[in-house]
Protein backbone atom coordinates (compact mmCIF):
# COMPACT_ATOMS: atom_id res chain seq x y z
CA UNK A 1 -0.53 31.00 32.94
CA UNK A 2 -3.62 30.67 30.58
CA UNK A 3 -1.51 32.93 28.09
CA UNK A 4 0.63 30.09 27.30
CA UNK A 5 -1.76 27.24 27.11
CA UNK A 6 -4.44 29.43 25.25
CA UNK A 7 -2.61 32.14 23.45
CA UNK A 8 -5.81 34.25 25.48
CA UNK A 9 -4.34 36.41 28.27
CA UNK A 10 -6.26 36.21 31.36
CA UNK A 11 -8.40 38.96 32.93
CA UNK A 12 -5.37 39.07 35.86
CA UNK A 13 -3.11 39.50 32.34
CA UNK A 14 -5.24 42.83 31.16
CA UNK A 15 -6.07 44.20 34.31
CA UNK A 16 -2.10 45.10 34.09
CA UNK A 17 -2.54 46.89 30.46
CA UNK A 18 -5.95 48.41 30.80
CA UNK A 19 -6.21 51.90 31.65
CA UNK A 20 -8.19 53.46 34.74
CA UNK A 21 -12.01 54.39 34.37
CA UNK A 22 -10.95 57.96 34.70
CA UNK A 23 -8.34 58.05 32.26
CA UNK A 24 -10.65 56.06 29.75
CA UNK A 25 -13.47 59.03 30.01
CA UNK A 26 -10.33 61.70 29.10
CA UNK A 27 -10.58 60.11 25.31
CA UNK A 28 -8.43 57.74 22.76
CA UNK A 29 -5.55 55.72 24.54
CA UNK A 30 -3.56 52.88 23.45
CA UNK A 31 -3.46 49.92 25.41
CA UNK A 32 -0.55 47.14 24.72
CA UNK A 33 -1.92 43.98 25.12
CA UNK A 34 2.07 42.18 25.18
CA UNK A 35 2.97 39.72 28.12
CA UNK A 36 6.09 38.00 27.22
CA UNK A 37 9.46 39.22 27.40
CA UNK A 38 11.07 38.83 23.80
CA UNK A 39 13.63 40.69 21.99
CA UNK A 40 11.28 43.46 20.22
CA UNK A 41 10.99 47.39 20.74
CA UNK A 42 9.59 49.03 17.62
CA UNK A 43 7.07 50.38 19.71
CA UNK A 44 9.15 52.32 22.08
CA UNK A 45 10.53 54.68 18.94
CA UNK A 46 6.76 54.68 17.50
CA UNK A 47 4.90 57.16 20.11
CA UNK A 48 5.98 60.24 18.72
CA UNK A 49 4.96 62.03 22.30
CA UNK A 50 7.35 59.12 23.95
CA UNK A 51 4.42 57.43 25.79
CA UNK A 52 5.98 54.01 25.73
CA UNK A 53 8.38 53.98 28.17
CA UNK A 54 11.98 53.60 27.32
CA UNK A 55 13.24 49.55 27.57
CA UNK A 56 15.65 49.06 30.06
CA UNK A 57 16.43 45.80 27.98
CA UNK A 58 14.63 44.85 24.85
CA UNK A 59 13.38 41.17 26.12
CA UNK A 60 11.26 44.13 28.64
CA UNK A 61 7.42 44.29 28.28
CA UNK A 62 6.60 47.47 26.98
CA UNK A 63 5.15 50.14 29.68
CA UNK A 64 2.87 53.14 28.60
CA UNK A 65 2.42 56.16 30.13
CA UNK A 66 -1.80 56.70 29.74
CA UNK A 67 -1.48 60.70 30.36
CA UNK A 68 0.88 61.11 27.63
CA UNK A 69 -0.59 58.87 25.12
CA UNK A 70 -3.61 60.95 23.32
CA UNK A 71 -4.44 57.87 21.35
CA UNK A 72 -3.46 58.74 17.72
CA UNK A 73 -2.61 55.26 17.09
CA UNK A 74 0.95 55.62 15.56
CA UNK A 75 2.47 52.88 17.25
CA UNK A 76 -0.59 50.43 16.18
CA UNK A 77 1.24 49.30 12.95
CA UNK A 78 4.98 49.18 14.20
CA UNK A 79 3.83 46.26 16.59
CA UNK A 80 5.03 43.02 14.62
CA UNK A 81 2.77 41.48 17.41
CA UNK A 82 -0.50 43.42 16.45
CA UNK A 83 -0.67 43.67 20.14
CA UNK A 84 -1.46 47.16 20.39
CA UNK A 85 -5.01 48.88 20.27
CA UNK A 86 -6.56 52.49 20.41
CA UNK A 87 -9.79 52.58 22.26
CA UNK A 88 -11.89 55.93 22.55
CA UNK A 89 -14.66 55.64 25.29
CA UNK A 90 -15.87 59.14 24.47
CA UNK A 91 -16.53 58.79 20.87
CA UNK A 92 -20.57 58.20 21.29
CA UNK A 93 -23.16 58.43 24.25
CA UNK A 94 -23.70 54.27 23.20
CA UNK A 95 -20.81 53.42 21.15
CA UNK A 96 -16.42 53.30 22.16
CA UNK A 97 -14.30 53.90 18.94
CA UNK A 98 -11.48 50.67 18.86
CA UNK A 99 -8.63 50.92 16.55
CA UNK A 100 -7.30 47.82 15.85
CA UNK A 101 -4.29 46.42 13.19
CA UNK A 102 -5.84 44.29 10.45
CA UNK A 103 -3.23 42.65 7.86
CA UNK A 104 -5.95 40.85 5.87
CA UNK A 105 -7.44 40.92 2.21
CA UNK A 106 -10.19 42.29 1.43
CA UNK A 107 -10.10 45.13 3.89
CA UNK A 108 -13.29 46.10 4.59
CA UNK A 109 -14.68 49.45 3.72
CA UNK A 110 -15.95 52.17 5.64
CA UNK A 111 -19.45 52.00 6.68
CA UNK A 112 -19.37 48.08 6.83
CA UNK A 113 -21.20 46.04 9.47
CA UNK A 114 -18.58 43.19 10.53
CA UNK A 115 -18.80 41.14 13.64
CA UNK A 116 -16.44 42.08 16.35
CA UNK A 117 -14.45 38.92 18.04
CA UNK A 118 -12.76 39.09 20.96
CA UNK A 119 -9.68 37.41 21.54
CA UNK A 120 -10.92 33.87 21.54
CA UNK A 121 -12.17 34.57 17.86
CA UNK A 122 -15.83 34.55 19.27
CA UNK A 123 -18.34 36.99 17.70
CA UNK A 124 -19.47 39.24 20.75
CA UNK A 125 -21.24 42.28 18.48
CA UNK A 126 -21.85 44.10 15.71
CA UNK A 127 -19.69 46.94 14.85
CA UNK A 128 -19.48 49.47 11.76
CA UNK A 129 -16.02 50.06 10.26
CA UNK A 130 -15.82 54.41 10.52
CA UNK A 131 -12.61 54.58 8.66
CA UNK A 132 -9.83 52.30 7.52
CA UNK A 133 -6.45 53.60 7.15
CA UNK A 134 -3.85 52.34 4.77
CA UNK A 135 -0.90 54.21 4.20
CA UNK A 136 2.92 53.73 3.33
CA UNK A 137 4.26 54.64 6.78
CA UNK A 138 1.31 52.04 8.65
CA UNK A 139 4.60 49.21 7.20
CA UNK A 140 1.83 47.72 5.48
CA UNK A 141 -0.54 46.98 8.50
CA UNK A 142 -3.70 48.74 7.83
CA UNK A 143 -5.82 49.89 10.65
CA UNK A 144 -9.30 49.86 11.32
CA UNK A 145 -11.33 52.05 13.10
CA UNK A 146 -14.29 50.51 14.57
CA UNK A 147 -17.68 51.71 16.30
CA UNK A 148 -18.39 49.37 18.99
CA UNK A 149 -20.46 49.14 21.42
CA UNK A 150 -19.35 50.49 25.05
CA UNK A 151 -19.62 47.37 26.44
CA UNK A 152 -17.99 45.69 23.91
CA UNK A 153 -14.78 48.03 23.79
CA UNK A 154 -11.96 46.28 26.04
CA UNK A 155 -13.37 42.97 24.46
CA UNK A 156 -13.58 43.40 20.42
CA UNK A 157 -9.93 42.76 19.10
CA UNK A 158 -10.90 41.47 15.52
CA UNK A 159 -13.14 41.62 13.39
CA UNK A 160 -14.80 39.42 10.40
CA UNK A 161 -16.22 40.44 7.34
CA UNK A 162 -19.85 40.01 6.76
CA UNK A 163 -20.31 36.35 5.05
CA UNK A 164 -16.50 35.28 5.94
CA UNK A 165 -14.62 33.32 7.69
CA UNK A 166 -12.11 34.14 10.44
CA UNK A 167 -9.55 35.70 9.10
């Protein structure tokens, strides 16, 4: 399993998590990018229109139900993993719309051009932060709202600030 030599979950690993082409043009959905069975279930009481299936077990990987989730992106910040992402293939004719956790200082601001990374780290495009939200209830994890894009959507899963380092 390249997951456990890499810490990179293989394209066999995603096609599992990744919604359908049809569901993906019906707007925002989360997609939880988690493939090991360990004791953790935050996100299961997150989705407040119970998207993420109930756990049988709480070692279970967690299961979502892509015609209930609308994407709002509540259960982003109660994954301790940051494994979860909102991704909005409808938000441009060009561009996708990728919500993504970011616990790092300095956040960036909206209107920012950072490089997207995918989840090697690598730079694969530019992308301009359209909002960043940072709130009590997020449990400190602040999330950023990215324009990406379309090609770009299912890979960008992090982001670097302009003149920085990987963070």
């Amino acid at each position: 399993m390249l997951l456990a030599k890499t810490g990179v979950p293989a394209a066999s690993d995603l096609a599992k998590v990744i919604p359908s082409e049809e569901r993906l043009k019906k707007g925002a959905v989360a997609i939880i990018e988690c493939f090991q069975s360990i004791p953790c279930n935050p996100c299961q009481f997150a989705c407040p229109r119970g998207a993420i299936k109930e756990f049988a077990d709480i070692n279970d990987i967690p299961k979502i139900d892509f015609d209930l989730c609308d994407g709002c992106g509540t259960c982003i910040s109660k994954c301790p993993g940051l494994a979860i992402f909102v991704v909005d293939a409808t938000y441009g004719a060009e561009e996708a719309l990728v919500k993504i956790p970011y616990e790092f200082l300095p956040l960036p601001a909206k209107g920012d051009r950072v490089a997207g990374l995918n989840r090697e780290g690598k730079e694969v495009c530019e992308a301009e932060v359209v909002r960043v939200q940072s709130a009590k209830g997020l449990d400190k994890t602040p999330i950023i709202w990215l324009s990406v894009p379309k090609d770009y959507m299912m890979e960008v899963r992090h982001i670097r600030l302009k003149g920085g380092a990987v963070s």
